[in-house]
C-alpha atoms as a PDB file:
ATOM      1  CA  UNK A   1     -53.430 -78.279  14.727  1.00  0.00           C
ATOM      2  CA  UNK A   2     -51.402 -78.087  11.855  1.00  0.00           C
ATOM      3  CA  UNK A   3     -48.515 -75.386  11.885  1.00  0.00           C
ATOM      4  CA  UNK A   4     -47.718 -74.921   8.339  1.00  0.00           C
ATOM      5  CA  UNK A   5     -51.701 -75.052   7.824  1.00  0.00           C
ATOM      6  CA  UNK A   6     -52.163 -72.730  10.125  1.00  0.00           C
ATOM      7  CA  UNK A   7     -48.785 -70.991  11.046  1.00  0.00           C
ATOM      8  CA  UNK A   8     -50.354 -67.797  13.038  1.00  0.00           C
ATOM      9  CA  UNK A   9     -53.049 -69.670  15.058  1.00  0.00           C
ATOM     10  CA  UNK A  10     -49.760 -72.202  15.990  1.00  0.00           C
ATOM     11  CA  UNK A  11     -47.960 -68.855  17.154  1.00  0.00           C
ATOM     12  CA  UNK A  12     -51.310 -67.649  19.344  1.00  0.00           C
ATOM     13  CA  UNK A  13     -51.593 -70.977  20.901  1.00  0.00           C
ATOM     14  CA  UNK A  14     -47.867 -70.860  21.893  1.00  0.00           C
ATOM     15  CA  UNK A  15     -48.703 -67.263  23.484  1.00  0.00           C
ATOM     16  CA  UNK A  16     -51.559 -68.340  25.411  1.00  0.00           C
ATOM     17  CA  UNK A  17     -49.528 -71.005  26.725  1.00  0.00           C
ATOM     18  CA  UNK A  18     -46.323 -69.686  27.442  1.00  0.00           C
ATOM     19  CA  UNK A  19     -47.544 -66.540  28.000  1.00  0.00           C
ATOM     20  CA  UNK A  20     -44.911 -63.066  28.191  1.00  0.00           C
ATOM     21  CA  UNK A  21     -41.891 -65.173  28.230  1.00  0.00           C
ATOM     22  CA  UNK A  22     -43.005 -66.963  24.691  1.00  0.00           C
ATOM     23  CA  UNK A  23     -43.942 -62.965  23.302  1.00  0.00           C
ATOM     24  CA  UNK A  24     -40.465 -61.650  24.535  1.00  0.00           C
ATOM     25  CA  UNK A  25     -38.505 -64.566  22.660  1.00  0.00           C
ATOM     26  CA  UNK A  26     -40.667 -64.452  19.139  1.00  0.00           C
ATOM     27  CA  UNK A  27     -39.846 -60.422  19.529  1.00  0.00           C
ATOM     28  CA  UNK A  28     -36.156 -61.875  19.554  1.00  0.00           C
ATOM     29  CA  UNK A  29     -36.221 -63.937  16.822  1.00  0.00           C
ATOM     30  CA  UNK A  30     -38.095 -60.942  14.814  1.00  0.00           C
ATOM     31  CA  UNK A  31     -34.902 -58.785  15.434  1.00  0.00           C
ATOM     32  CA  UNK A  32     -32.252 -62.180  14.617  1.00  0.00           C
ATOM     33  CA  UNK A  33     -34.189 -62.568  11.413  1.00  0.00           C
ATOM     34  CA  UNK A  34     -34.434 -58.696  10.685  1.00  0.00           C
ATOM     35  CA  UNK A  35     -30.744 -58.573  11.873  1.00  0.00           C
ATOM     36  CA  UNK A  36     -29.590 -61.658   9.282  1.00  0.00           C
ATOM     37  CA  UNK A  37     -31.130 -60.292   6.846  1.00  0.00           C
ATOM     38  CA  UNK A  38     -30.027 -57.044   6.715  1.00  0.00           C
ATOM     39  CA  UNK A  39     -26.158 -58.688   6.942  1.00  0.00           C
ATOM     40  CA  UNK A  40     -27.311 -60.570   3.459  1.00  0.00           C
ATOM     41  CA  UNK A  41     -28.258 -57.873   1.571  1.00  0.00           C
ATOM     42  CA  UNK A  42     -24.896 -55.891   3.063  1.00  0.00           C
ATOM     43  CA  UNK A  43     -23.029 -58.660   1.661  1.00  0.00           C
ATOM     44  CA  UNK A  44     -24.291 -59.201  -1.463  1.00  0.00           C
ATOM     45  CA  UNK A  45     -24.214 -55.648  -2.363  1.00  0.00           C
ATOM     46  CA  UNK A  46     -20.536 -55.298  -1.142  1.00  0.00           C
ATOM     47  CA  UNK A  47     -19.633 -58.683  -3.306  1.00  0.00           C
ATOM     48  CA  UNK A  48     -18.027 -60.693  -0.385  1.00  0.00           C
ATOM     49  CA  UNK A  49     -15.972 -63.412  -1.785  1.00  0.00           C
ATOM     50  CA  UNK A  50     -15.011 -61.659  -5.306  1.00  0.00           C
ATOM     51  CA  UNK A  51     -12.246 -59.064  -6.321  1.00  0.00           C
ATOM     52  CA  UNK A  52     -14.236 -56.361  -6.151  1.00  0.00           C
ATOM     53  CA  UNK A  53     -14.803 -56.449  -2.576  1.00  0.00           C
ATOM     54  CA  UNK A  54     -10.668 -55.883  -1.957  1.00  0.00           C
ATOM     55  CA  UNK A  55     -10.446 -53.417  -4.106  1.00  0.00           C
ATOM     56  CA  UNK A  56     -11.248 -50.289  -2.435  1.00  0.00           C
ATOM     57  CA  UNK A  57      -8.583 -51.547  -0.019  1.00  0.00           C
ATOM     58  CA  UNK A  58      -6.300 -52.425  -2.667  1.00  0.00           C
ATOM     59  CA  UNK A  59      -6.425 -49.475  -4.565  1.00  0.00           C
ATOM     60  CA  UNK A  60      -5.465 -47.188  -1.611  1.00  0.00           C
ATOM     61  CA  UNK A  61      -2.269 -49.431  -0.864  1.00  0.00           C
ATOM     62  CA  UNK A  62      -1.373 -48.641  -4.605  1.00  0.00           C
ATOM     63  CA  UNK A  63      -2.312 -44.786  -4.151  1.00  0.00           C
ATOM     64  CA  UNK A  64      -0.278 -44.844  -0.508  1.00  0.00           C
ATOM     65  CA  UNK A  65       2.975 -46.887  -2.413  1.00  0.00           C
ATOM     66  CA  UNK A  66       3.018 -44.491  -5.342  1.00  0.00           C
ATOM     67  CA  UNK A  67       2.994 -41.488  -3.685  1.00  0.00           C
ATOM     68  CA  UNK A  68       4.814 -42.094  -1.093  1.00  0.00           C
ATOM     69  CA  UNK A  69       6.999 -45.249  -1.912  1.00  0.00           C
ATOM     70  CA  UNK A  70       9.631 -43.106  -3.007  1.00  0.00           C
ATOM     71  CA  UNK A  71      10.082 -40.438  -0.237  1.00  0.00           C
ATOM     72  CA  UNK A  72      11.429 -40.938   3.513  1.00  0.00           C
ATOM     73  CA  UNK A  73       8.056 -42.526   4.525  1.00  0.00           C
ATOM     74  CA  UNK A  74       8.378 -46.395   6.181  1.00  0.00           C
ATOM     75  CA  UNK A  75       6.527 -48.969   5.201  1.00  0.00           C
ATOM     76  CA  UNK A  76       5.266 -49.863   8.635  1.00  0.00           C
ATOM     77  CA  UNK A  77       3.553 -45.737   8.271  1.00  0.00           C
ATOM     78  CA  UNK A  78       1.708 -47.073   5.116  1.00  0.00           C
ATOM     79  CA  UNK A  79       0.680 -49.879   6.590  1.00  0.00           C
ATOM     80  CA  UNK A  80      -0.620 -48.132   9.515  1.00  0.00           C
ATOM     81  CA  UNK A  81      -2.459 -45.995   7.578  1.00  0.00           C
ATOM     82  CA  UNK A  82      -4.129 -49.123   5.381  1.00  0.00           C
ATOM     83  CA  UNK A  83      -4.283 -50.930   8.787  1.00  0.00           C
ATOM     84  CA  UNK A  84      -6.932 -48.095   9.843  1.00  0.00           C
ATOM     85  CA  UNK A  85      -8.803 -48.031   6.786  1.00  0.00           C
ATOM     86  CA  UNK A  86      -9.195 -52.090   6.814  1.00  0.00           C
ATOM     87  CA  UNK A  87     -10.222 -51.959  10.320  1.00  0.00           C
ATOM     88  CA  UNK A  88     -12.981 -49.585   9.698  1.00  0.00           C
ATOM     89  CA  UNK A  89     -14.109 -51.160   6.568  1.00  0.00           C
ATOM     90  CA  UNK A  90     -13.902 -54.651   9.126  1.00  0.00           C
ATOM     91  CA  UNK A  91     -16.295 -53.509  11.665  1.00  0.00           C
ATOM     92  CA  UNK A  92     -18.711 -51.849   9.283  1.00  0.00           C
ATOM     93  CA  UNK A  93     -19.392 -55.328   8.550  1.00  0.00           C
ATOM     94  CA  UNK A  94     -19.075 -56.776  12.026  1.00  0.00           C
ATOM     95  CA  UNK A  95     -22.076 -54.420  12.899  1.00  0.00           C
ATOM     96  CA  UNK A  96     -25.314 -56.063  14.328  1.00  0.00           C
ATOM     97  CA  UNK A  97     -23.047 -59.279  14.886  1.00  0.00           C
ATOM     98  CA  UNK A  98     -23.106 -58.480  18.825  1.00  0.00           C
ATOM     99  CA  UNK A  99     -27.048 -58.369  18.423  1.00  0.00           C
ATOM    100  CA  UNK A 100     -27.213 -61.709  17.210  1.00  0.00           C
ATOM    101  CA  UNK A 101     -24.568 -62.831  19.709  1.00  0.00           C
ATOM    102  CA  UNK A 102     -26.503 -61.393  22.857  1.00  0.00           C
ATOM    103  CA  UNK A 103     -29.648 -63.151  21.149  1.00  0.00           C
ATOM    104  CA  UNK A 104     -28.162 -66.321  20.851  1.00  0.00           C
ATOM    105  CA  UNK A 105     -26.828 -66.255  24.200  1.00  0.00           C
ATOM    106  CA  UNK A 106     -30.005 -64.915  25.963  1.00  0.00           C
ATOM    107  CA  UNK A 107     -32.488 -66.804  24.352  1.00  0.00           C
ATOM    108  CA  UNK A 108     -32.239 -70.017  25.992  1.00  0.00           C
ATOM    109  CA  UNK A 109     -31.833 -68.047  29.449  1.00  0.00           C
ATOM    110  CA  UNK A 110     -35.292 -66.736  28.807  1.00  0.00           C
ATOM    111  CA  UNK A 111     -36.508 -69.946  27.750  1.00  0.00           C
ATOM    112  CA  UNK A 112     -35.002 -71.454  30.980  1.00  0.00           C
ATOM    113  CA  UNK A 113     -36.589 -68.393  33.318  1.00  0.00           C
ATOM    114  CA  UNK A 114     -39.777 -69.136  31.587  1.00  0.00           C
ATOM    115  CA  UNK A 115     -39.236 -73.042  32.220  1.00  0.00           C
ATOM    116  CA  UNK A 116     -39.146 -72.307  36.452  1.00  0.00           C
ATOM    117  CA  UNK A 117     -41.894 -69.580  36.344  1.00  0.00           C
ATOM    118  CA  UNK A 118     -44.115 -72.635  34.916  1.00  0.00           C
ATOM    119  CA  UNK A 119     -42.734 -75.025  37.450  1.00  0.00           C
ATOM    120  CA  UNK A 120     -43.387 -72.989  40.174  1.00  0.00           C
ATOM    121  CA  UNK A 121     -46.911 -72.573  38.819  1.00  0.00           C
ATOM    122  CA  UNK A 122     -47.435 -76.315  38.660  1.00  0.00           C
ATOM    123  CA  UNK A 123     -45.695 -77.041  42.108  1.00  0.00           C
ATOM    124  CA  UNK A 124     -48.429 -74.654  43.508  1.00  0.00           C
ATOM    125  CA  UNK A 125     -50.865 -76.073  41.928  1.00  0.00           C
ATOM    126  CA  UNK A 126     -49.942 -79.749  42.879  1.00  0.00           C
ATOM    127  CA  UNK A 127     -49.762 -78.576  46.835  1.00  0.00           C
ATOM    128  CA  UNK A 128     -53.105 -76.473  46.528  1.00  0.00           C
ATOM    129  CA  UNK A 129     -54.649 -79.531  44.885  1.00  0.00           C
ATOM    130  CA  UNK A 130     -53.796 -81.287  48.588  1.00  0.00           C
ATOM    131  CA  UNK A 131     -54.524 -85.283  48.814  1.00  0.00           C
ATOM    132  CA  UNK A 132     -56.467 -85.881  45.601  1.00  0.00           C
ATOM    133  CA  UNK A 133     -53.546 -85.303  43.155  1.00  0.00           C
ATOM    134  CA  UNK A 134     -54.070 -85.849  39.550  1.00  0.00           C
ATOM    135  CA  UNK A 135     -50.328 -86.845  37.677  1.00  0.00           C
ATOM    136  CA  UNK A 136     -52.278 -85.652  34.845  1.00  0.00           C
ATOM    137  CA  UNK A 137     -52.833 -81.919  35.693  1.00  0.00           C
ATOM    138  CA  UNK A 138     -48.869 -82.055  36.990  1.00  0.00           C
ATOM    139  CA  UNK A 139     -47.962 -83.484  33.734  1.00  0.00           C
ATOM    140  CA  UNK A 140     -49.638 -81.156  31.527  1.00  0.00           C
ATOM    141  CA  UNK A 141     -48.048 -78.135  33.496  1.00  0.00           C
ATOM    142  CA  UNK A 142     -44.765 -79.416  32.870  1.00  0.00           C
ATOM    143  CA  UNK A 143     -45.107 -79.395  29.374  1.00  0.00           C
ATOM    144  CA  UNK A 144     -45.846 -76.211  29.373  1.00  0.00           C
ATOM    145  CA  UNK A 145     -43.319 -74.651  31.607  1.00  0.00           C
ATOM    146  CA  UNK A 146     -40.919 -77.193  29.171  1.00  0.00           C
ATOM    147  CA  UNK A 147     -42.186 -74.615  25.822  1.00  0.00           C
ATOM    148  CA  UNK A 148     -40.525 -71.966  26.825  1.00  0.00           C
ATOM    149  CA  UNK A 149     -36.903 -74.083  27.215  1.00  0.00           C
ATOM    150  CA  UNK A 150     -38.299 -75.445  23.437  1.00  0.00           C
ATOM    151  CA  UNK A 151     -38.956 -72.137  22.079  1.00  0.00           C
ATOM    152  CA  UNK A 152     -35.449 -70.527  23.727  1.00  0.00           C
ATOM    153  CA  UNK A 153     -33.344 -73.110  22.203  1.00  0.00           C
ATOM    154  CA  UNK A 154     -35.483 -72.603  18.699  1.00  0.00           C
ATOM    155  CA  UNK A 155     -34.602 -68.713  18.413  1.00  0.00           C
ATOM    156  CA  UNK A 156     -31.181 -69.369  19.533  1.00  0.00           C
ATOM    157  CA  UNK A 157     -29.557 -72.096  17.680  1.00  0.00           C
ATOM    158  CA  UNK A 158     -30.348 -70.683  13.946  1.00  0.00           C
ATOM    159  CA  UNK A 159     -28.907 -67.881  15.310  1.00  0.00           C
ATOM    160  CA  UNK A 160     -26.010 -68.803  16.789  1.00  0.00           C
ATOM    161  CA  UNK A 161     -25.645 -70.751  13.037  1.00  0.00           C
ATOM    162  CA  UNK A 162     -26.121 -67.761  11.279  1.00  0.00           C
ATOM    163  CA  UNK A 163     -23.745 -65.537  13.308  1.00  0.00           C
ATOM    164  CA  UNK A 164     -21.078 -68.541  12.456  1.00  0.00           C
ATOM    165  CA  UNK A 165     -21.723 -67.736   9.223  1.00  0.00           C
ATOM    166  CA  UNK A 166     -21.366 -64.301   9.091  1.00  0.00           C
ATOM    167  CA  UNK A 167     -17.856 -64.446  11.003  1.00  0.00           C
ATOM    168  CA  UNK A 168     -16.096 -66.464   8.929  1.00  0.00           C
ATOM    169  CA  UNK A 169     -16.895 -64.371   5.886  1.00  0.00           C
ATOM    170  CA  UNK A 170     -15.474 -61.796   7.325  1.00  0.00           C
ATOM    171  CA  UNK A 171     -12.652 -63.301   8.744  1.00  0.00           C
ATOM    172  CA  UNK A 172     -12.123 -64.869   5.158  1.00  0.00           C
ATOM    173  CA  UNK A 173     -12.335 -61.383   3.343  1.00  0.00           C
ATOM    174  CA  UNK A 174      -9.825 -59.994   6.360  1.00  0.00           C
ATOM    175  CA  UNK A 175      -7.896 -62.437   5.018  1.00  0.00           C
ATOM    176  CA  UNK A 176      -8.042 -61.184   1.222  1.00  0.00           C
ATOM    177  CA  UNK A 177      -7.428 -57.655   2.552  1.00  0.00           C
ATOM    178  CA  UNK A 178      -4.179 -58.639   4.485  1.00  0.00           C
ATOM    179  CA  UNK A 179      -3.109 -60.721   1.673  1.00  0.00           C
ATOM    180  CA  UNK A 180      -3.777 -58.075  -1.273  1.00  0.00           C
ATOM    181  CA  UNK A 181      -2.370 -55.399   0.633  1.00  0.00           C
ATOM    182  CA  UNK A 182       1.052 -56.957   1.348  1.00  0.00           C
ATOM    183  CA  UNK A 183       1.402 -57.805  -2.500  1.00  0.00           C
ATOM    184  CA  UNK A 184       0.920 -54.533  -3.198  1.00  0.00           C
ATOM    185  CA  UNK A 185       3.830 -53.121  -0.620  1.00  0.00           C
ATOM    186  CA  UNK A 186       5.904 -56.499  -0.125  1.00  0.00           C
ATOM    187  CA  UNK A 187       8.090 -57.164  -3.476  1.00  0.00           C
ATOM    188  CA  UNK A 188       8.854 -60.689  -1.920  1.00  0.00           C
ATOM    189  CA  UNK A 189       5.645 -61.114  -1.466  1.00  0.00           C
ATOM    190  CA  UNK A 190       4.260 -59.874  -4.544  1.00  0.00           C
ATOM    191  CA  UNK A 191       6.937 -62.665  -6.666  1.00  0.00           C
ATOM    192  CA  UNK A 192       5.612 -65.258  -4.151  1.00  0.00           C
ATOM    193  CA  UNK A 193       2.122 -64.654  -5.515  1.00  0.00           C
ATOM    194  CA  UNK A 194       2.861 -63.592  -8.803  1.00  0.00           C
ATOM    195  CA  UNK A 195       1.395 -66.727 -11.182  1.00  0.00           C
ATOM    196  CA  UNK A 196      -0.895 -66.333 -14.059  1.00  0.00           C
ATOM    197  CA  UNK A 197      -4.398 -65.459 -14.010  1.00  0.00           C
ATOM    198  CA  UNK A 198      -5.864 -68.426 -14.818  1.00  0.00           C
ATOM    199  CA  UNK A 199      -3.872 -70.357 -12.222  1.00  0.00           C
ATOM    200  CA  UNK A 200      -4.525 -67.852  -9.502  1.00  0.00           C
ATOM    201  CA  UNK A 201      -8.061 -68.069  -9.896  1.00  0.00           C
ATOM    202  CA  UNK A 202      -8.027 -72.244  -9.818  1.00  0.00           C
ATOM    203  CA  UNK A 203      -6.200 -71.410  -6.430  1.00  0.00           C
ATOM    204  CA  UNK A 204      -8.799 -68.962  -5.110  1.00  0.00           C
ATOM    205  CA  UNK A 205      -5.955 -66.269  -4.890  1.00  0.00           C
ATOM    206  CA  UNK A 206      -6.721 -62.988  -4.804  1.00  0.00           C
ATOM    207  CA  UNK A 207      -5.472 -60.569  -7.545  1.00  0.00           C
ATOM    208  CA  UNK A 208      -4.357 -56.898  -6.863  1.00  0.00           C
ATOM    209  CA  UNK A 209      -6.088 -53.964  -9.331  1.00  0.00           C
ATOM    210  CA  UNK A 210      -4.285 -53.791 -12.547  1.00  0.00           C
ATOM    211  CA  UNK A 211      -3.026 -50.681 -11.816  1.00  0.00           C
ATOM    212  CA  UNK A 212      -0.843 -52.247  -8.729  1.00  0.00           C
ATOM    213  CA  UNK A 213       2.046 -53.658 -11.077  1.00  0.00           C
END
């Protein structure tokens, strides 16, 4: 039988065959995709990877350094403050990453539980079947107790990819916060950076609002 021909006949077959293990790990890889998807569209309509992503940050280091800058305030306080804001705005985005985590890691457990479950089967079978034993009919339930190790290891790995994925754009735009922010309250810092637009953006640095200088 074809699969792309026939995608949903494909998925009953693997039902019938694996059974509830094979129904519990598509109903994973429904919430994975559901999950990655979701973390997309968050992403795009937050503009990871471009200015306006650091600026909400950014703009509240300028707000903190102006009104404050000048008075008996430390800059460690103003950093605390922007360290609390950047944290929050951090684990809005980490959400549903410890969903696709737990399904990566679980996945090929199920698949493995299912894997034993259909061994045991066929080991009964084999003994039940006494002195006429057909390698055949011990064969074919091995291949079938081997779909649901298959099937675990297909819902988990393009998970565990996509999770990957989602991490390090994070951990990249952490990076742009941390980097925007001490600009903005670091002088040293901000001369370090401090090179002409068209240079900074051959150099993928990331420039603080206009209103900053």
């Amino acid at each position: 039988m074809n699969f792309i021909a026939n995608p949903f006949a494909r998925i009953q077959q693997f039902i019938d065959i694996g059974g509830p293990v094979v129904v519990l790990l598509l109903g994973l890889s429904v919430v994975a995709v559901a999950t990655a998807l979701f973390k997309l569209w968050q992403f795009k309509a937050l503009r990871l990877g471009t200015d306006e992503a650091v600026r909400s940050i950014a703009s509240l280091a300028v707000r903190l350094k102006r009104q404050y800058g000048d008075r008996d305030v430390s800059r460690s306080d103003l950093e605390d403050v922007l360290a609390v804001s950047a944290n929050a705005h951090i684990k809005t985005l980490q959400r549903g990453f410890r969903v696709l985590d737990t399904i990566a890691q679980i996945a090929p457990l199920i698949g493995l539980f299912g894997t034993v479950l259909g061994m045991i089967t066929a080991f009964q079978a084999l003994q039940q079947s006494g002195n006429s034993v057909d390698p055949s009919v011990l064969a074919g339930g091995i291949w079938v107790a081997l779909l649901t190790t298959a099937v675990g290891l297909a819902v988990a790995m393009p998970t565990s990819i996509a999770l990957t994925y989602f991490e390090s754009r994070v951990e990249r735009h952490q990076i742009a916060i941390e980097t925007a922010v001490t600009r903005i309250l670091n002088p040293l810092a901000q001369m370090a950076f401090d090179e002409p637009r068209g240079q900074a953006s051959r150099t993928g640095a990331w420039p603080v609002p206009a209103d900053a200088a």
